[in-house]
N, C-alpha and C. Protein backbone atom coordinates (compact mmCIF):
# COMPACT_ATOMS: atom_id res chain seq x y z
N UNK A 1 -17.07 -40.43 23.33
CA UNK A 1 -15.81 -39.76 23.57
C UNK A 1 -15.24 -40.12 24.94
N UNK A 2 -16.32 -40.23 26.16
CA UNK A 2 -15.62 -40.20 27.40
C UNK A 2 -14.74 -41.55 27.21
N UNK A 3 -15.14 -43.01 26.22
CA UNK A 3 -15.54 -44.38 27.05
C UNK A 3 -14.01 -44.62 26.34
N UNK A 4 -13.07 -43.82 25.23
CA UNK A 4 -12.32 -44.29 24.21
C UNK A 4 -10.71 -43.72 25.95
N UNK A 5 -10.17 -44.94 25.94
CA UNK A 5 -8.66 -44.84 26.82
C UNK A 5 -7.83 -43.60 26.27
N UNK A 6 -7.06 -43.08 27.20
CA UNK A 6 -5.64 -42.85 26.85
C UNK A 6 -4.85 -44.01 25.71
N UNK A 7 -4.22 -42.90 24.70
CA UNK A 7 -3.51 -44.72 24.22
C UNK A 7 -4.43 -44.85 23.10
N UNK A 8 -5.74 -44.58 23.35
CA UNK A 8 -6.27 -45.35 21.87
C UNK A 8 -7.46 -44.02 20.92
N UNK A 9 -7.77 -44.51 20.07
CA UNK A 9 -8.28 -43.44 19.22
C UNK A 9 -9.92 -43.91 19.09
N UNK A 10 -10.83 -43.21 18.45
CA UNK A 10 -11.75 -43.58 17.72
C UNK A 10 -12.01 -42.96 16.32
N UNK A 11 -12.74 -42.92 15.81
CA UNK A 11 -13.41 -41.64 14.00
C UNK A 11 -14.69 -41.87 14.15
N UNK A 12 -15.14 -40.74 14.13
CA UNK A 12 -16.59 -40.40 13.06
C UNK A 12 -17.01 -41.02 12.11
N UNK A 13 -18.20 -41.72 12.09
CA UNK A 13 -18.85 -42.92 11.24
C UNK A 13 -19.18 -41.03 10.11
N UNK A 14 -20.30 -40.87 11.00
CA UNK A 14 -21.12 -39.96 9.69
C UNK A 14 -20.71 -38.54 10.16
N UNK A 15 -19.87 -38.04 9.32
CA UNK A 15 -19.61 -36.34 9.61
C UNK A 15 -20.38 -35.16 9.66
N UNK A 16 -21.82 -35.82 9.42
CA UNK A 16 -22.43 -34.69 9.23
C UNK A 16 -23.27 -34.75 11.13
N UNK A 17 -24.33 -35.31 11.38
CA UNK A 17 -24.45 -35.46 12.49
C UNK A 17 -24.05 -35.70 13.58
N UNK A 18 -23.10 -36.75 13.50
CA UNK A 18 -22.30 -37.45 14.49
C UNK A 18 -21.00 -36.22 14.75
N UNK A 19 -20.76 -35.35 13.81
CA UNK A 19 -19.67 -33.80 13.56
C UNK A 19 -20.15 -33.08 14.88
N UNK A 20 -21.47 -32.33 14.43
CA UNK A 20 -21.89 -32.13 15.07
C UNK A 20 -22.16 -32.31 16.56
N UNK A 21 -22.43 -33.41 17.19
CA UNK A 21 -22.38 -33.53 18.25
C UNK A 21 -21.36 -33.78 19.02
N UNK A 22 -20.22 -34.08 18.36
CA UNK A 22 -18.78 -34.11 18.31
C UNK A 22 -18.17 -32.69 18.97
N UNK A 23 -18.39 -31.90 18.18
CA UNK A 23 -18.11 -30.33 18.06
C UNK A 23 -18.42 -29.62 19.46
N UNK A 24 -20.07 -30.46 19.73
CA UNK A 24 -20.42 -29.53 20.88
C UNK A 24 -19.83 -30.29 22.16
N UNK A 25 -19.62 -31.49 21.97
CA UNK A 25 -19.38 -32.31 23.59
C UNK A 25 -17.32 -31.93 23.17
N UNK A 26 -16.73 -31.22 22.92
CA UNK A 26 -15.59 -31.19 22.66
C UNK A 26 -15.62 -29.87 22.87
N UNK A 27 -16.38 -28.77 22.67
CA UNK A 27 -16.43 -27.36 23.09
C UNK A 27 -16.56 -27.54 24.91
N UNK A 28 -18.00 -28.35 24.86
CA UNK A 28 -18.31 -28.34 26.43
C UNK A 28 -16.92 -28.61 27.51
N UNK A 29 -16.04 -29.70 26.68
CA UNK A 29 -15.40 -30.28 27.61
C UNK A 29 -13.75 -29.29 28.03
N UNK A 30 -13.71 -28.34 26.78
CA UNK A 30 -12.47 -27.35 27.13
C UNK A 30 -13.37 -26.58 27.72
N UNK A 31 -14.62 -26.24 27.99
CA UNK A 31 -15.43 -25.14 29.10
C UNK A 31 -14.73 -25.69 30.41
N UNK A 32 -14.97 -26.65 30.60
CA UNK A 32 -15.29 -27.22 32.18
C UNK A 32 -13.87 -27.74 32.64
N UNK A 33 -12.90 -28.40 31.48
CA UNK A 33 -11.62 -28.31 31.90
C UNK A 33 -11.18 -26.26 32.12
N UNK A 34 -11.47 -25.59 31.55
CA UNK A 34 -11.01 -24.07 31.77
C UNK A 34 -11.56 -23.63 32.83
N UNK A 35 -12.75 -24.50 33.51
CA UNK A 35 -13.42 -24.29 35.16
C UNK A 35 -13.02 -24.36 36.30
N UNK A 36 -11.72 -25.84 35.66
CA UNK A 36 -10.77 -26.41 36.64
C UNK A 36 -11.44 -27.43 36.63
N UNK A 37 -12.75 -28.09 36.27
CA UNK A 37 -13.11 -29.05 36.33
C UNK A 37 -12.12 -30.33 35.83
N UNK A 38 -12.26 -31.51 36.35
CA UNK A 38 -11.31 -32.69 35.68
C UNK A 38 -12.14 -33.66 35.26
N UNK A 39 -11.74 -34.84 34.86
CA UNK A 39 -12.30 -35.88 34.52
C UNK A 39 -13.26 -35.48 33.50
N UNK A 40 -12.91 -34.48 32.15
CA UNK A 40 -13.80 -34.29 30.79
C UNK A 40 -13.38 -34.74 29.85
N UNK A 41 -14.23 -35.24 29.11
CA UNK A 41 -13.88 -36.07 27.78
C UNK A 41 -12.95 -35.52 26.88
N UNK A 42 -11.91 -36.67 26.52
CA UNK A 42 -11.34 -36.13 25.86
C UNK A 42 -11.16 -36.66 24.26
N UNK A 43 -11.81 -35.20 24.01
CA UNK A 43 -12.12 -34.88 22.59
C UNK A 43 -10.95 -35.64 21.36
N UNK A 44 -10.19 -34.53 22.06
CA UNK A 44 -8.75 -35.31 21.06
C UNK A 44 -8.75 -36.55 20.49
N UNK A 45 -9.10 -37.50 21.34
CA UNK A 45 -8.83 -38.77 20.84
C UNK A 45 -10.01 -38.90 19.43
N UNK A 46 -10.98 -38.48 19.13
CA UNK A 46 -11.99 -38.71 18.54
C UNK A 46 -11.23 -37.81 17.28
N UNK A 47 -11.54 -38.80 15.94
CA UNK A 47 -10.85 -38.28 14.67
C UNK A 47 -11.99 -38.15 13.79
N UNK A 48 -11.54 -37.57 12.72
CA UNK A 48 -12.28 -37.44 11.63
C UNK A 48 -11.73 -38.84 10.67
N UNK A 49 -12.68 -39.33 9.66
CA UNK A 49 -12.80 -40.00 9.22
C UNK A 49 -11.00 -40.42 8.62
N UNK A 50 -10.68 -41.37 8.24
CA UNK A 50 -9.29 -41.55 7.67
C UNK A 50 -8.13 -40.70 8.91
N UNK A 51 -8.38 -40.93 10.04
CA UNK A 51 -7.66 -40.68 10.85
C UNK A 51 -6.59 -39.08 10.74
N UNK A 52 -7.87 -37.99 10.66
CA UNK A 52 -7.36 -36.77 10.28
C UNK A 52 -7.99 -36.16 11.39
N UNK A 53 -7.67 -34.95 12.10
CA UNK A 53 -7.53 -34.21 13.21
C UNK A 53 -8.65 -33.22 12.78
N UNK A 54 -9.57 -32.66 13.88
CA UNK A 54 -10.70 -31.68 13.22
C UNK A 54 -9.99 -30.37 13.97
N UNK A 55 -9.92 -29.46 12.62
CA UNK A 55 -9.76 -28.41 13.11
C UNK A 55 -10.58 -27.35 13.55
N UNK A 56 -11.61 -28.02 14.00
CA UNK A 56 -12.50 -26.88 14.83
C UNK A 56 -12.99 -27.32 16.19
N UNK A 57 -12.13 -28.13 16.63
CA UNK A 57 -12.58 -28.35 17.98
C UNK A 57 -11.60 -27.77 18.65
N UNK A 58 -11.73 -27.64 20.03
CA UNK A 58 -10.63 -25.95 20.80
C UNK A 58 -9.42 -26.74 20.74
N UNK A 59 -8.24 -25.14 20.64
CA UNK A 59 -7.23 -25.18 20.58
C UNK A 59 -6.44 -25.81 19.21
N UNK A 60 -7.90 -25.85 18.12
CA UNK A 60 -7.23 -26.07 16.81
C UNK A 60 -5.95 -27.39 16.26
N UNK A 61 -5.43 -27.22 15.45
CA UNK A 61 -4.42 -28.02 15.18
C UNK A 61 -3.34 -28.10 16.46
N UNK A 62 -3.05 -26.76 16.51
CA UNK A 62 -2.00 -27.39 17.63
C UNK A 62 -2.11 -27.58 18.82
N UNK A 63 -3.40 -27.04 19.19
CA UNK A 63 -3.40 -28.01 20.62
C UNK A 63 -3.56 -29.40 20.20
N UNK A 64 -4.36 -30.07 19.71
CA UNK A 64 -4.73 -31.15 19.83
C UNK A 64 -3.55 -31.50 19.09
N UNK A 65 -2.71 -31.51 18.90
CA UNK A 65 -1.48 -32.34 18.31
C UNK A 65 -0.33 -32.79 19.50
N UNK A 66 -0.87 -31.03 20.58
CA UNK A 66 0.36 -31.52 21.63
C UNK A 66 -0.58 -32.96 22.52
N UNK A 67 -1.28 -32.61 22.94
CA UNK A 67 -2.40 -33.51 23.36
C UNK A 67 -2.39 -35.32 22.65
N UNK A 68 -2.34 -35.37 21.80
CA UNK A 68 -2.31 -36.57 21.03
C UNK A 68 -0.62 -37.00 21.08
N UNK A 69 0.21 -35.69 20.97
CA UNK A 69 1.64 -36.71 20.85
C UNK A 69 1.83 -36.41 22.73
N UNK A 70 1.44 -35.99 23.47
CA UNK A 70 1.53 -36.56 25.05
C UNK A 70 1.31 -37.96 25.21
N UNK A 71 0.25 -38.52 24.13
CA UNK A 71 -0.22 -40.04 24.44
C UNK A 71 0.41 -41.09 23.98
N UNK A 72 1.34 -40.74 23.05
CA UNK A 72 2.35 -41.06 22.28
C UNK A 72 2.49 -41.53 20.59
N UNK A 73 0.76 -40.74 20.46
CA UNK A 73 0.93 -40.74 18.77
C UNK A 73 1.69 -39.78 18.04
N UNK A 74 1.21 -40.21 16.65
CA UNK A 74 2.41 -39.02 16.00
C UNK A 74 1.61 -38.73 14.95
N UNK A 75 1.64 -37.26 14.68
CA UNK A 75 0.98 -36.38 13.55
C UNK A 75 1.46 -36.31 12.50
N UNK A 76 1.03 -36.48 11.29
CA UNK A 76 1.63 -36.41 10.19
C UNK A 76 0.84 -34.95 9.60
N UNK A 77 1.47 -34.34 8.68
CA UNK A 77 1.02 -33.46 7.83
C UNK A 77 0.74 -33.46 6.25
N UNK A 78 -0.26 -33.45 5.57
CA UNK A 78 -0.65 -34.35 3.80
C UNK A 78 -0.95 -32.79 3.28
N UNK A 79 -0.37 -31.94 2.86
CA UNK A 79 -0.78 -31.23 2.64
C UNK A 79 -1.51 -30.11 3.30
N UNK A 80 -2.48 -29.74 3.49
CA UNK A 80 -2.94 -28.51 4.46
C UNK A 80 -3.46 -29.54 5.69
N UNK A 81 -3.71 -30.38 5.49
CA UNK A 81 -4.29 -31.49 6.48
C UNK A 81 -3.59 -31.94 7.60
N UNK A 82 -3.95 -32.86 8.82
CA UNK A 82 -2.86 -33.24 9.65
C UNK A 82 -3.87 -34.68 10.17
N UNK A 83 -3.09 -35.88 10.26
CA UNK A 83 -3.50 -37.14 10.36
C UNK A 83 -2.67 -37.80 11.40
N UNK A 84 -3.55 -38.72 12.51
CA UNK A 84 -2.61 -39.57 13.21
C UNK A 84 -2.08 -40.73 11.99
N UNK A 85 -0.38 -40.64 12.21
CA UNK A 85 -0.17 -41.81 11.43
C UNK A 85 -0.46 -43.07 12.16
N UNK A 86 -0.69 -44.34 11.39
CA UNK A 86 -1.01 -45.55 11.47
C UNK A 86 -2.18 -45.59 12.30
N UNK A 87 -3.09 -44.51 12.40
CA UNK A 87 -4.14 -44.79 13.25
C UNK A 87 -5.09 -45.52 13.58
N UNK A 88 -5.07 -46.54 12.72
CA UNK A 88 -5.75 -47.81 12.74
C UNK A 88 -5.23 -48.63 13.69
N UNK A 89 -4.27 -49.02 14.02
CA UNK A 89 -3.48 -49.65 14.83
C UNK A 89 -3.98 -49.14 16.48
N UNK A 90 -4.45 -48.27 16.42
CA UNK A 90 -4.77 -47.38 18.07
C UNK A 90 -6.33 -47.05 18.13
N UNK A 91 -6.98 -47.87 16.98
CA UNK A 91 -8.75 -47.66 17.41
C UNK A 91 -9.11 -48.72 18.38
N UNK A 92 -9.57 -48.20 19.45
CA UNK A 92 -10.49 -48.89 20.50
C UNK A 92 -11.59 -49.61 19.84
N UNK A 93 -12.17 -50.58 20.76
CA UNK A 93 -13.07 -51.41 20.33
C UNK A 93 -14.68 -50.89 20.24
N UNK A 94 -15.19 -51.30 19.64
CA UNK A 94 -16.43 -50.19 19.40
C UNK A 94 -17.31 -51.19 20.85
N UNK A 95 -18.07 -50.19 21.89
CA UNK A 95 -18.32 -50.00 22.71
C UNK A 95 -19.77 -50.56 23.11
C-alpha cells in the first residue's frame, strides 16, 4: 500500500487473506492520520478486485471516493457497487 504513487492504483490478488491484511493496515493508517500523524499509507489507492472500492475500509464509500477523485480518478456506480472507471490504465507496476 505505502509503495503504490499518488496518480496510480493497485487490486487485491486474493480477497480472502491479502483482504484481510488490507483492512487492518488501512484501519491503522486512518488511526495515525486522526493522531495528526502524516506520511500513512494510503489505503484508497488499493482496490478490490475488477477495480471496485472496499467498503469497509474508514470513511466507507464516500470518503474514499473524495480521496480517489482528489487524485483525479473517477467513480463510477454498477448498481449497489462503486468502481474506479478505466482502472487499468492507473495500475502501478508490481513492485
Amino acid at each position: 500500500m505505502r509503495q503504490v504513487p499518488k496518480g496510480k492504483l493497485t487490486t487485491i490478488a486474493c480477497p480472502i487473506t491479502t483482504g484481510i491484511f488490507a483492512w487492518i493496515s488501512a484501519h491503522a493508517a486512518a488511526e495515525a492520520a486522526a493522531e495528526g500523524k502524516r506520511d500513512t499509507a494510503p489505503y484508497w489507492r488499493t482496490l478490490k478486485s475488477k477495480g471496485e472500492l472496499n467498503p469497509k475500509y474508514p470513511g466507507g464509500i464516500a470518503g474514499l471516493r473524495r480521496k480517489l477523485l482528489r487524485e483525479g480518478h473517477r467513480v463510477i456506480q454498477k448498481r449497489k457497487r462503486f468502481f474506479v472507471e478505466e482502472f487499468e490504465k492507473r495500475l502501478c507496476q508490481p513492485f
